[in-house]
C-alpha atoms as a PDB file:
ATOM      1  CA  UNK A   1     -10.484   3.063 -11.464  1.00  0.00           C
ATOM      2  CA  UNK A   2      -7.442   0.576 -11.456  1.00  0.00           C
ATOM      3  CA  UNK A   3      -3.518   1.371 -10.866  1.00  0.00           C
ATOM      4  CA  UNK A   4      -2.046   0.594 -13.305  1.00  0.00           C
ATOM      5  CA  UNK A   5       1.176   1.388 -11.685  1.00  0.00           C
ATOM      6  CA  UNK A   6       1.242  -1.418  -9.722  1.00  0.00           C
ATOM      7  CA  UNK A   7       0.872  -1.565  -5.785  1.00  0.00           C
ATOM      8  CA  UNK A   8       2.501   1.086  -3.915  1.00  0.00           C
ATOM      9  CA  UNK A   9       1.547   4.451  -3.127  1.00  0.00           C
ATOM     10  CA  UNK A  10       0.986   6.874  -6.329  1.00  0.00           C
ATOM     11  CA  UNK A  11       4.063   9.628  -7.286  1.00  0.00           C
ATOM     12  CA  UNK A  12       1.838  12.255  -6.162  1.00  0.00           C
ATOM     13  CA  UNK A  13       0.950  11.424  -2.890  1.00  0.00           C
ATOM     14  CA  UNK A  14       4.345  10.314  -2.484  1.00  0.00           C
ATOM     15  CA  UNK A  15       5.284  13.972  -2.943  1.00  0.00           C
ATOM     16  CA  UNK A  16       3.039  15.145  -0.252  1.00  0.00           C
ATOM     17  CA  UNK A  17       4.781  12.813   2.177  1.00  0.00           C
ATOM     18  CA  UNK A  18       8.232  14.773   1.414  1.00  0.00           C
ATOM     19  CA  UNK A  19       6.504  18.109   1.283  1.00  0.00           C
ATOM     20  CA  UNK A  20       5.239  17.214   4.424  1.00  0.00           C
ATOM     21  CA  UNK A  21       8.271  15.911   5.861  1.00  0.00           C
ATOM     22  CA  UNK A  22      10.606  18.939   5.042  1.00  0.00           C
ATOM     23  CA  UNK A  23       7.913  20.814   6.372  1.00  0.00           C
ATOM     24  CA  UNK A  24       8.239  18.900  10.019  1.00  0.00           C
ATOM     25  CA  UNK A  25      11.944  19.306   9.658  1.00  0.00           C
ATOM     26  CA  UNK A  26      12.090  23.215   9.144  1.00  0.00           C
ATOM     27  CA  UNK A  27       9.917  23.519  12.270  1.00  0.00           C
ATOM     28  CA  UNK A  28      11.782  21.228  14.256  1.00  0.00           C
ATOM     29  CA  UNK A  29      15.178  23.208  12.957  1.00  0.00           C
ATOM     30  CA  UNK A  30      13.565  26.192  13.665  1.00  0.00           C
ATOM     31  CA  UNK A  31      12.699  25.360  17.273  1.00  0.00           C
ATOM     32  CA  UNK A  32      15.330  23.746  18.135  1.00  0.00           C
ATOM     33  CA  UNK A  33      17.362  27.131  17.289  1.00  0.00           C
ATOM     34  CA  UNK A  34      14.966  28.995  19.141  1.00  0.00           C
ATOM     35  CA  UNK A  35      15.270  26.979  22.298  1.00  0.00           C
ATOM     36  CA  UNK A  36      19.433  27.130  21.772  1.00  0.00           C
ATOM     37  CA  UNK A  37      19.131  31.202  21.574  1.00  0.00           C
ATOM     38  CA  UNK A  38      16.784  31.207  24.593  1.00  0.00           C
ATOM     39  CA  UNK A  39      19.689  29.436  26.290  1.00  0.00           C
ATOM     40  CA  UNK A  40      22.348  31.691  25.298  1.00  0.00           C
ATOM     41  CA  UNK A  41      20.272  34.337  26.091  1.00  0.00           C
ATOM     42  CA  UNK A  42      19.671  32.978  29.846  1.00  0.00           C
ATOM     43  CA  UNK A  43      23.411  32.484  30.578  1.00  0.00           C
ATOM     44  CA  UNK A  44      24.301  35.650  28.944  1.00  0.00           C
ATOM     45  CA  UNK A  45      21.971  37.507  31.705  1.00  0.00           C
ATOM     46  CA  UNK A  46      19.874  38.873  29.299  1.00  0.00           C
ATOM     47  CA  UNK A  47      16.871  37.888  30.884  1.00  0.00           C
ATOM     48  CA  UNK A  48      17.798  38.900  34.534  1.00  0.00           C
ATOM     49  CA  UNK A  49      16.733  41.169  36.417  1.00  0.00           C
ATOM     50  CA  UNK A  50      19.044  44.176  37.073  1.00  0.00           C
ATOM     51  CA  UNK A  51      20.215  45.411  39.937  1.00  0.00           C
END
């Protein structure tokens, strides 16, 4: 089985890289908000203790 492309990676596992990639990027995005509302939430007092 030969290339006939040429060298270079093939258009379909070039699409898994940028499935992959968006992938990695909505989980950082969605961490990254998570952490930020965990903040909020801190300084707001939402997690203290009341008394």
């Amino acid at each position: 089985m030969t290339n006939e492309d040429g060298p270079g990676p093939t258009p379909r596992r070039a699409s898994a890289w940028v499935i992959l990639a968006v992938v990695a990027a909505a989980l950082l995005v969605c961490c990254c908000s998570a952490a930020v509302g965990l903040v909020i939430s801190w300084s707001a007092g939402l997690f203290h203790t009341p008394s």
